[in-house]
PDB file of N, CA and C in Angstrom:
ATOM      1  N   UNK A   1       0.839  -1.189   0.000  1.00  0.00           N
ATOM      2  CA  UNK A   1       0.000   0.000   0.000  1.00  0.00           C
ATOM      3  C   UNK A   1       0.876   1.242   0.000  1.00  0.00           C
ATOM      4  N   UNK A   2       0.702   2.230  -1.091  1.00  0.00           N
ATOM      5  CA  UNK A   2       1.387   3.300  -0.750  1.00  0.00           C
ATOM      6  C   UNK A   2       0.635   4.851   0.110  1.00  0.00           C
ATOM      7  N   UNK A   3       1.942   5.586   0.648  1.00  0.00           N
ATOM      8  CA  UNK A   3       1.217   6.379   1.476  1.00  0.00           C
ATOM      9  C   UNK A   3       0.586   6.833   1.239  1.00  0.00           C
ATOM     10  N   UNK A   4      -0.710   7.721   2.293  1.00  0.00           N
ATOM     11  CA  UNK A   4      -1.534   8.690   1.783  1.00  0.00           C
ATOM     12  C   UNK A   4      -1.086   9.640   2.906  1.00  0.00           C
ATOM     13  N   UNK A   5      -1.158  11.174   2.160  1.00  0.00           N
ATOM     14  CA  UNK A   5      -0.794  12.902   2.849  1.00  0.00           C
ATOM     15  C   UNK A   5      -2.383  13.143   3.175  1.00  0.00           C
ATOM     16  N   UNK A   6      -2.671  12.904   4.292  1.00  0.00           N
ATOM     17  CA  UNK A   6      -4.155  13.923   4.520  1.00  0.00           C
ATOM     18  C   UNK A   6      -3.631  15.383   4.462  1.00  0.00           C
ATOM     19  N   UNK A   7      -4.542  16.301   3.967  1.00  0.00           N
ATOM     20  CA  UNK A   7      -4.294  18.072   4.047  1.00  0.00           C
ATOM     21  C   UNK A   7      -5.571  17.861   4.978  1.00  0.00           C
ATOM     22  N   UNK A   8      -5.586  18.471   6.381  1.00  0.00           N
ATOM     23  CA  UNK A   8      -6.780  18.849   7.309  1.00  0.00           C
ATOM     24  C   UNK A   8      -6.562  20.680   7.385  1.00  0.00           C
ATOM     25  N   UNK A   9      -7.727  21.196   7.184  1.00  0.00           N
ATOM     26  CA  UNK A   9      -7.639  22.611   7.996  1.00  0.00           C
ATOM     27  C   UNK A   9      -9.083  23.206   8.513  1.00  0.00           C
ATOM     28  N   UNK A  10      -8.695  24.064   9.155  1.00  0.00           N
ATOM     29  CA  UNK A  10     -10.027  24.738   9.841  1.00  0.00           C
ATOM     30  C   UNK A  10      -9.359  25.959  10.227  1.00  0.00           C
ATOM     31  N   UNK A  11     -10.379  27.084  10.362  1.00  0.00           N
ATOM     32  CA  UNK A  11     -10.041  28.490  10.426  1.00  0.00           C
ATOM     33  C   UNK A  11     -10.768  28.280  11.975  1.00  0.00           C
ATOM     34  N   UNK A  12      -9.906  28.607  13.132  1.00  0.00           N
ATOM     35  CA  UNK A  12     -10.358  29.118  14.184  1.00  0.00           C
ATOM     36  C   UNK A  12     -11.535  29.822  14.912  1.00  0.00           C
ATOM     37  N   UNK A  13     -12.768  29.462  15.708  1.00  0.00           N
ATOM     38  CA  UNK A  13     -13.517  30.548  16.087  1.00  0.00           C
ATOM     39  C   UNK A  13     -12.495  32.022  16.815  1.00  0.00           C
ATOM     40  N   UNK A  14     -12.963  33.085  17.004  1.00  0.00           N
ATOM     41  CA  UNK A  14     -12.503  34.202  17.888  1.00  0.00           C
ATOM     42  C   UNK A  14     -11.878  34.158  19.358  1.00  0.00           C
ATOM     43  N   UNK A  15     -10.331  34.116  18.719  1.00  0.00           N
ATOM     44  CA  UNK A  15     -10.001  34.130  19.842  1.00  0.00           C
ATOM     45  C   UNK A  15      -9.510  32.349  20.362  1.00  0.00           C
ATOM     46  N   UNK A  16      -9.656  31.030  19.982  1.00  0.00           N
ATOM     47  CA  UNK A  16      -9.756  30.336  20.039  1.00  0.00           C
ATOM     48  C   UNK A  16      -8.549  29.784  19.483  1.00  0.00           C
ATOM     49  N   UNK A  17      -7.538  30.337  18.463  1.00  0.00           N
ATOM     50  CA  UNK A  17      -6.484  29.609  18.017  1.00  0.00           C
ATOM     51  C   UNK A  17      -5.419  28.640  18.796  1.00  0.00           C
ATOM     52  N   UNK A  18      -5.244  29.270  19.909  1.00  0.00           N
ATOM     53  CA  UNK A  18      -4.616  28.311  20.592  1.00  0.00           C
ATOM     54  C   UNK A  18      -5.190  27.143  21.392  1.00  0.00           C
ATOM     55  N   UNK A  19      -6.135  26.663  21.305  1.00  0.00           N
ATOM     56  CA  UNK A  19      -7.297  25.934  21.981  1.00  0.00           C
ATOM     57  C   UNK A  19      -7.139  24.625  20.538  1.00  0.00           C
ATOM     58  N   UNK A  20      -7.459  25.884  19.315  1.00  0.00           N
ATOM     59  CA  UNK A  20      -7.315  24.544  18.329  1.00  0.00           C
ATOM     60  C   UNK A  20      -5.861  24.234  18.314  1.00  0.00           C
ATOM     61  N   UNK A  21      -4.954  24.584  17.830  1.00  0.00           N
ATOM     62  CA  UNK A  21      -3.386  23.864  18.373  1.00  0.00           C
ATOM     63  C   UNK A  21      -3.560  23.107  19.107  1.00  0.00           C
ATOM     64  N   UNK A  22      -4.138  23.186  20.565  1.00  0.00           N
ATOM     65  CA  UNK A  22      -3.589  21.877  21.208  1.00  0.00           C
ATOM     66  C   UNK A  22      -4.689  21.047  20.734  1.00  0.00           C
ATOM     67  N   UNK A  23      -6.020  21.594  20.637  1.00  0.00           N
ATOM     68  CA  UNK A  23      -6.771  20.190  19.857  1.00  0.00           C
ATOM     69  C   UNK A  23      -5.871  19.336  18.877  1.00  0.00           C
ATOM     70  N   UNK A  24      -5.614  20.223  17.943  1.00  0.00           N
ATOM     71  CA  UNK A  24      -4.513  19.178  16.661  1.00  0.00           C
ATOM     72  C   UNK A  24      -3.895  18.690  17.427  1.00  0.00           C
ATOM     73  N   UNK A  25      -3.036  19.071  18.450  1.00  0.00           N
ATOM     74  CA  UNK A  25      -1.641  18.224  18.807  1.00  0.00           C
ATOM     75  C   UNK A  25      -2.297  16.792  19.814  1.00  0.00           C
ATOM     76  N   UNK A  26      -3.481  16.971  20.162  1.00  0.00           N
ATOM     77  CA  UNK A  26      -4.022  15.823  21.031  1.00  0.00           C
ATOM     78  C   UNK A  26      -4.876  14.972  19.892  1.00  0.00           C
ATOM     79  N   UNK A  27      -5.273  15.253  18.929  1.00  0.00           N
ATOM     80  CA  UNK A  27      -5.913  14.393  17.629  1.00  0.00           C
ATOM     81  C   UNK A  27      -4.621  13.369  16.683  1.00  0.00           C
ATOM     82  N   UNK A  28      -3.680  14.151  17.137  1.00  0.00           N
ATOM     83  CA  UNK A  28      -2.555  13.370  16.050  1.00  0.00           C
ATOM     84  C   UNK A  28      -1.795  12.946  17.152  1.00  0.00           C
ATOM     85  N   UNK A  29      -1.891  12.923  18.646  1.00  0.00           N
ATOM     86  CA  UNK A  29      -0.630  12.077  18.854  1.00  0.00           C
ATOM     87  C   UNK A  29      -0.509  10.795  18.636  1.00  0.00           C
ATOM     88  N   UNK A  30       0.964  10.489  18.278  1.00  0.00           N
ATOM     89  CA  UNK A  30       0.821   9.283  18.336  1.00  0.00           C
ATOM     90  C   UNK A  30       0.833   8.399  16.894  1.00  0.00           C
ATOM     91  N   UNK A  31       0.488   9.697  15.940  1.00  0.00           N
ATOM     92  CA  UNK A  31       0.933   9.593  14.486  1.00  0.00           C
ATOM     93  C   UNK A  31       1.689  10.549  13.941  1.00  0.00           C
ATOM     94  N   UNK A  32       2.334  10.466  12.591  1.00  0.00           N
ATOM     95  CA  UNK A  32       2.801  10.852  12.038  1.00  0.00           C
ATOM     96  C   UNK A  32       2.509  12.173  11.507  1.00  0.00           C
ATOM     97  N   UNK A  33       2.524  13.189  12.241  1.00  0.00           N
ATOM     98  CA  UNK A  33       1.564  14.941  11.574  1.00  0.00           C
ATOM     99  C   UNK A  33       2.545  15.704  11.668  1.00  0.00           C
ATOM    100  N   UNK A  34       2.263  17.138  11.036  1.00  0.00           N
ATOM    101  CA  UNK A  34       2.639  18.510  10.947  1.00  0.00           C
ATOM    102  C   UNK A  34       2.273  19.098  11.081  1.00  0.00           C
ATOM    103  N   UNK A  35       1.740  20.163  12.203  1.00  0.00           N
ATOM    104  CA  UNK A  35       0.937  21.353  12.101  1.00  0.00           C
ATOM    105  C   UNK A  35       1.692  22.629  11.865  1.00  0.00           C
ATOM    106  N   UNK A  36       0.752  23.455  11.568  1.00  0.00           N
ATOM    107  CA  UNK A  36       1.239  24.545  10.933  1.00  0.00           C
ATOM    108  C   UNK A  36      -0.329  25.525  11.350  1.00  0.00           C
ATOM    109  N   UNK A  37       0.885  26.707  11.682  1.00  0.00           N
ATOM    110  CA  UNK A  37      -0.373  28.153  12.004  1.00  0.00           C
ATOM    111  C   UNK A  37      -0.340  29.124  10.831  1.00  0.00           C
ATOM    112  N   UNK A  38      -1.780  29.316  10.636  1.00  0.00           N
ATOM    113  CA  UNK A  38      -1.565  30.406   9.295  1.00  0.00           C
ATOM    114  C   UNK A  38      -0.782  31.696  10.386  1.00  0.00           C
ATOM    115  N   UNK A  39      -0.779  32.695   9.049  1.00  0.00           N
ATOM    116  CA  UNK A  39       0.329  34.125   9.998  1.00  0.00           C
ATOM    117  C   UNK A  39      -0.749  35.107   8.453  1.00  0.00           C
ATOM    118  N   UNK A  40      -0.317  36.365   9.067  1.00  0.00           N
ATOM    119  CA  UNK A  40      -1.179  37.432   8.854  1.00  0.00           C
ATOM    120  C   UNK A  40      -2.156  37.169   8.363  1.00  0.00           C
ATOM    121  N   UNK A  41      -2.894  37.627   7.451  1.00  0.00           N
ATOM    122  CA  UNK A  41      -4.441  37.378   7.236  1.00  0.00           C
ATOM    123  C   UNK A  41      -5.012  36.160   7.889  1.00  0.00           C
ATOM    124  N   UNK A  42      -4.291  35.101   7.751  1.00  0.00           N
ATOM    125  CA  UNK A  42      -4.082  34.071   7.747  1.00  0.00           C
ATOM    126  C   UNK A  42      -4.368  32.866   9.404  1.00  0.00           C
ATOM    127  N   UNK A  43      -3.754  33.951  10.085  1.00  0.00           N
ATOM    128  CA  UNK A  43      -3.323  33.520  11.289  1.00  0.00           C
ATOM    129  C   UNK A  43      -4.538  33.260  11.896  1.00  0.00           C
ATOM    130  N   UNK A  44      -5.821  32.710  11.520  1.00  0.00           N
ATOM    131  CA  UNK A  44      -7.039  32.358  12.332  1.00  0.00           C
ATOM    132  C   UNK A  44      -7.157  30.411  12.018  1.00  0.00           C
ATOM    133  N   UNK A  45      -5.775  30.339  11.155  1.00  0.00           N
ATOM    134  CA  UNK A  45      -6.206  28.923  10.228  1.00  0.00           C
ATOM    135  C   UNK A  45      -4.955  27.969  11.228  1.00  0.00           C
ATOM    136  N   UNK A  46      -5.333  26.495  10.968  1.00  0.00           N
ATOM    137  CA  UNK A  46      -4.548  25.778  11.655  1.00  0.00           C
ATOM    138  C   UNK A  46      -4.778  24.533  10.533  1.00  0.00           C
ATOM    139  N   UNK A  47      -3.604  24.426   9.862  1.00  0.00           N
ATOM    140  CA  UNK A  47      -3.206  23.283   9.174  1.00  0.00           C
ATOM    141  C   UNK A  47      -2.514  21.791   9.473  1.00  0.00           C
ATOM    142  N   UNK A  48      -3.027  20.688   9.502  1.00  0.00           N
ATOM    143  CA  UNK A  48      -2.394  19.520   9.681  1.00  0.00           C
ATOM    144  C   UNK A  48      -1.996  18.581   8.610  1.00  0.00           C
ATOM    145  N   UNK A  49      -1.081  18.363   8.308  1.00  0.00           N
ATOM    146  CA  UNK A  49      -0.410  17.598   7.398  1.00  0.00           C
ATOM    147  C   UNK A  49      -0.253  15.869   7.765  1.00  0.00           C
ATOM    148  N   UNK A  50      -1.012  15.117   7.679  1.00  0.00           N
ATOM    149  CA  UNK A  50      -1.282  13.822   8.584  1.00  0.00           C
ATOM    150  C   UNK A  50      -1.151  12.648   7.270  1.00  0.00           C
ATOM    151  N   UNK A  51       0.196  12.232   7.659  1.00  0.00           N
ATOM    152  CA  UNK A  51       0.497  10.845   6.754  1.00  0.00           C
ATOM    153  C   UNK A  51       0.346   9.534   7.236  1.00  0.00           C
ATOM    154  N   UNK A  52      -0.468   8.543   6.511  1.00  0.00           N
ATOM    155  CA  UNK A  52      -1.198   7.694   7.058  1.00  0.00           C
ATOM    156  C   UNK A  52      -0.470   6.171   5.513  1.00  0.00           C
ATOM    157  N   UNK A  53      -1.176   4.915   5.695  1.00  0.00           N
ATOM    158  CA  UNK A  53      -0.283   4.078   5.113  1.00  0.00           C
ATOM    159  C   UNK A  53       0.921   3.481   5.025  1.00  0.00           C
ATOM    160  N   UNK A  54       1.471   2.787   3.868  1.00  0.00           N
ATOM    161  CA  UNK A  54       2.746   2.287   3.788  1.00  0.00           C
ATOM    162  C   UNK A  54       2.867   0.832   4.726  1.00  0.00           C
ATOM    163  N   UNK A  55       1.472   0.233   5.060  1.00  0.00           N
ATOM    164  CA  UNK A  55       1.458  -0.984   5.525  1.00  0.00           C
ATOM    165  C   UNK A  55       0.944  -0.774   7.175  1.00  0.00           C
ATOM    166  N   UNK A  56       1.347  -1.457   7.651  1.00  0.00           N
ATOM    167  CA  UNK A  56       0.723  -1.759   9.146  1.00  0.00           C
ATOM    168  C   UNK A  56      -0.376  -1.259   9.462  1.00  0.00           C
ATOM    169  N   UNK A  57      -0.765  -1.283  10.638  1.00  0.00           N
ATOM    170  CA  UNK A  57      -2.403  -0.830  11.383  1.00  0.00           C
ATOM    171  C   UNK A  57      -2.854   0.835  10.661  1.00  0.00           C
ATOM    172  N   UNK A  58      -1.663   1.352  10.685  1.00  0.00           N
ATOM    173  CA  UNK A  58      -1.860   2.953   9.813  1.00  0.00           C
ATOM    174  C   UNK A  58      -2.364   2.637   8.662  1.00  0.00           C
ATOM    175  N   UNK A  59      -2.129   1.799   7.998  1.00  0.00           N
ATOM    176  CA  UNK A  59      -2.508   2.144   6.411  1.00  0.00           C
ATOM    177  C   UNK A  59      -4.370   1.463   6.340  1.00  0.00           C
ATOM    178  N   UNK A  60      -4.595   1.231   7.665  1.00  0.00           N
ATOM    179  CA  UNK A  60      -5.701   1.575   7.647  1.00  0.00           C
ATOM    180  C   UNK A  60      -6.925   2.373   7.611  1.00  0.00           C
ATOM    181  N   UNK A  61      -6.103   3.467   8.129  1.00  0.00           N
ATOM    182  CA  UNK A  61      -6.844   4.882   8.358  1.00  0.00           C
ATOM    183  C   UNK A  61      -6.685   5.243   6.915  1.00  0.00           C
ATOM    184  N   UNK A  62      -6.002   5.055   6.208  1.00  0.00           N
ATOM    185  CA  UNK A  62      -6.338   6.056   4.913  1.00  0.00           C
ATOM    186  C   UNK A  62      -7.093   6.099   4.274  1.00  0.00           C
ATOM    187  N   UNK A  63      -8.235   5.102   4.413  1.00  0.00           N
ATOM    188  CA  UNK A  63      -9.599   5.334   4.065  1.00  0.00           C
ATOM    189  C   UNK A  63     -10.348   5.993   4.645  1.00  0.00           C
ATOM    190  N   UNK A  64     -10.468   6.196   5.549  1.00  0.00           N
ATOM    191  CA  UNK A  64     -11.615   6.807   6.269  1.00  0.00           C
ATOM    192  C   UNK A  64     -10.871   8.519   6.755  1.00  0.00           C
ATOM    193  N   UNK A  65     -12.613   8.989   7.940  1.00  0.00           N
ATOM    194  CA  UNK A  65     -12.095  10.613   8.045  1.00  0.00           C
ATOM    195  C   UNK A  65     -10.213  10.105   8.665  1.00  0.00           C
ATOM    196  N   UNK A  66      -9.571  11.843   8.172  1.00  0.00           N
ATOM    197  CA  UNK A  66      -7.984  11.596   8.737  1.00  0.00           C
ATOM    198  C   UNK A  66      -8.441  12.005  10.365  1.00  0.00           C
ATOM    199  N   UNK A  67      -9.283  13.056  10.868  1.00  0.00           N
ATOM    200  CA  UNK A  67      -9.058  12.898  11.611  1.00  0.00           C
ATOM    201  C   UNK A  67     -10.859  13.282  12.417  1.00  0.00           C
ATOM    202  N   UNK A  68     -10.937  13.273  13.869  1.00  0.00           N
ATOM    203  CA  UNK A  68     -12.146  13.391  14.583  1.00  0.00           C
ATOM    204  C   UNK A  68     -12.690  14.830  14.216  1.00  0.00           C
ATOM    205  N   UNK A  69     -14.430  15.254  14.070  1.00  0.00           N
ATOM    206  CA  UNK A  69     -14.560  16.956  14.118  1.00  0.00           C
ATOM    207  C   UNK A  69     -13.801  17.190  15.408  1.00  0.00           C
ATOM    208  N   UNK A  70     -13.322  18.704  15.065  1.00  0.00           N
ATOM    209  CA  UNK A  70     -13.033  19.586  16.714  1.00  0.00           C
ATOM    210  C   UNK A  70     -14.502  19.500  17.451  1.00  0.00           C
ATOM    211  N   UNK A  71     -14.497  19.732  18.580  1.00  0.00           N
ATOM    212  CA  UNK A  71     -15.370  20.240  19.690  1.00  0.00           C
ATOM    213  C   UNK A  71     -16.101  21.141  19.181  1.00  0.00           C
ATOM    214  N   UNK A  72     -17.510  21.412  20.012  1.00  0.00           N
ATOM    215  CA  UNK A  72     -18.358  22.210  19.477  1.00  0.00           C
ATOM    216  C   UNK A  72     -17.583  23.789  19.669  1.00  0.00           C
ATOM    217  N   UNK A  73     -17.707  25.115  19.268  1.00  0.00           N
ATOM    218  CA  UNK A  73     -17.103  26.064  19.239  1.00  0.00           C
ATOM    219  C   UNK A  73     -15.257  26.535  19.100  1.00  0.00           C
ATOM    220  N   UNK A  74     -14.962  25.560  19.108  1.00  0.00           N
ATOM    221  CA  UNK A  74     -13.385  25.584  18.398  1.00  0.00           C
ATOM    222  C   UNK A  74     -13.159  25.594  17.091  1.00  0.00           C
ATOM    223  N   UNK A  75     -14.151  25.889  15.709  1.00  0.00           N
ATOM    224  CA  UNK A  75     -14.123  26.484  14.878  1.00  0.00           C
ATOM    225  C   UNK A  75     -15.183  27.275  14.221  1.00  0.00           C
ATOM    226  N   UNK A  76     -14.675  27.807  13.465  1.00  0.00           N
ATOM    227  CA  UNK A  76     -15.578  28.932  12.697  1.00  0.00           C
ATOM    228  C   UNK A  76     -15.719  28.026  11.238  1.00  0.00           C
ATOM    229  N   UNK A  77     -17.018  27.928  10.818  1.00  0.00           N
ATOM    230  CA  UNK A  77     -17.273  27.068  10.031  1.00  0.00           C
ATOM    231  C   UNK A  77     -17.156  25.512   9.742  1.00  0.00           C
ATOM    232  N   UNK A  78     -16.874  24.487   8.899  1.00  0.00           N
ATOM    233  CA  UNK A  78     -16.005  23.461   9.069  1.00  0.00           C
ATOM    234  C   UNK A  78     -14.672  23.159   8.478  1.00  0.00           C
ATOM    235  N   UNK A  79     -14.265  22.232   9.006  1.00  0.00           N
ATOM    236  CA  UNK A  79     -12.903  21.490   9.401  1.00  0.00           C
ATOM    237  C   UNK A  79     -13.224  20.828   7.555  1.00  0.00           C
ATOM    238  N   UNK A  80     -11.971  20.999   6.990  1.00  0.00           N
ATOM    239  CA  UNK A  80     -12.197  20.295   5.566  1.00  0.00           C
ATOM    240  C   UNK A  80     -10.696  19.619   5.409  1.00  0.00           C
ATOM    241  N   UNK A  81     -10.971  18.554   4.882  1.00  0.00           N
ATOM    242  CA  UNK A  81      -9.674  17.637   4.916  1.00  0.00           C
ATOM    243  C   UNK A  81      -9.353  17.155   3.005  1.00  0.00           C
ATOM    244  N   UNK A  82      -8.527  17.049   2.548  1.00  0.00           N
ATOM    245  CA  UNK A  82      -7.772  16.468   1.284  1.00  0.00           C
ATOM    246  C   UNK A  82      -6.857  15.398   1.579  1.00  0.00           C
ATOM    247  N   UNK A  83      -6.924  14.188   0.745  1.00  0.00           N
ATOM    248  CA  UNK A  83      -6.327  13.271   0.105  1.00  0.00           C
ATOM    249  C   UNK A  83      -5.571  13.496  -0.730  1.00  0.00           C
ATOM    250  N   UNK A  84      -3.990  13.060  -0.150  1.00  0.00           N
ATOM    251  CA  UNK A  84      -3.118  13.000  -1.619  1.00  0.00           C
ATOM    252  C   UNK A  84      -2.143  12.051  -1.492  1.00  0.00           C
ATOM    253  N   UNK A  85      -1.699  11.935  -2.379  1.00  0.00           N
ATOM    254  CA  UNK A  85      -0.783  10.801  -2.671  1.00  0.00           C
ATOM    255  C   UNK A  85       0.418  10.961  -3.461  1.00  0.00           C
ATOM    256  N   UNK A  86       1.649  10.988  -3.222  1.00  0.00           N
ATOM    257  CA  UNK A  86       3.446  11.305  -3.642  1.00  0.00           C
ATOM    258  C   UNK A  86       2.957  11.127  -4.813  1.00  0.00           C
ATOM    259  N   UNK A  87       3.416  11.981  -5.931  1.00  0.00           N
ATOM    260  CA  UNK A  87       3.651  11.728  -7.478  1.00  0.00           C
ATOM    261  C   UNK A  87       4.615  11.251  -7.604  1.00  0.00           C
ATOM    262  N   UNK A  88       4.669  10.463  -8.759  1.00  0.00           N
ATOM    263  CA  UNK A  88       5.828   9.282  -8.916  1.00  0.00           C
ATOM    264  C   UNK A  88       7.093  10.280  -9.446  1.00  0.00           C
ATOM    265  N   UNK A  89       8.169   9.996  -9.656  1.00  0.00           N
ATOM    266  CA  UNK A  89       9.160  10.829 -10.287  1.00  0.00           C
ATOM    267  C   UNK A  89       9.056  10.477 -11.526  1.00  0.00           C
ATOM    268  N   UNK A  90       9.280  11.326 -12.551  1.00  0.00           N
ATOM    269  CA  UNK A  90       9.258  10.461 -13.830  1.00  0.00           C
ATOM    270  C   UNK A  90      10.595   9.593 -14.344  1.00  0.00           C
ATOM    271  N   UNK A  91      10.350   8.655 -15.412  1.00  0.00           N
ATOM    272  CA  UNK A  91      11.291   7.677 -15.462  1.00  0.00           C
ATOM    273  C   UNK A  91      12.377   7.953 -16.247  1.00  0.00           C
TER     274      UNK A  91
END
């Protein structure tokens, strides 16, 4: 099975950004993630980069959601996640 890159993000309710950080960091422990804080305009967004596959009990999750909704009021709108997968190099 080859890997799969979940893209997760959600834009913060008011005031709440650091609440979602540690949400991400307590949703992914324990796997393989990256978070990342948007910065100027930006800085209400919280990005997770969550690689899943490549065999064992993980490459189970890459079917299904990458990760749980946040809590009720820890975002502004919803949480939207992408599927991707390494492009091959060419030959």
């Amino acid at each position: 099975m080859r890997a799969t890159t979940w893209m997760w993000e959600a834009r913060a309710a008011p005031g709440r950004v650091g609440d979602l950080e540690r949400w991400a960091h307590e949703a992914t422990r324990g796997r393989e993630a990256e978070i990342y804080l948007g910065r100027g305009a930006a800085a209400d967004l919280v990005v997770i980069l969550l690689h899943v596959g490549a065999g064992g009990a993980a490459g189970a999750e890459a079917a299904g959601p990458p990760l749980p909704d946040p809590p009720d009021g820890l975002v502004t709108g919803l949480a939207r996640a992408w599927e991707f997968g390494r492009a091959r190099s060419p030959s």
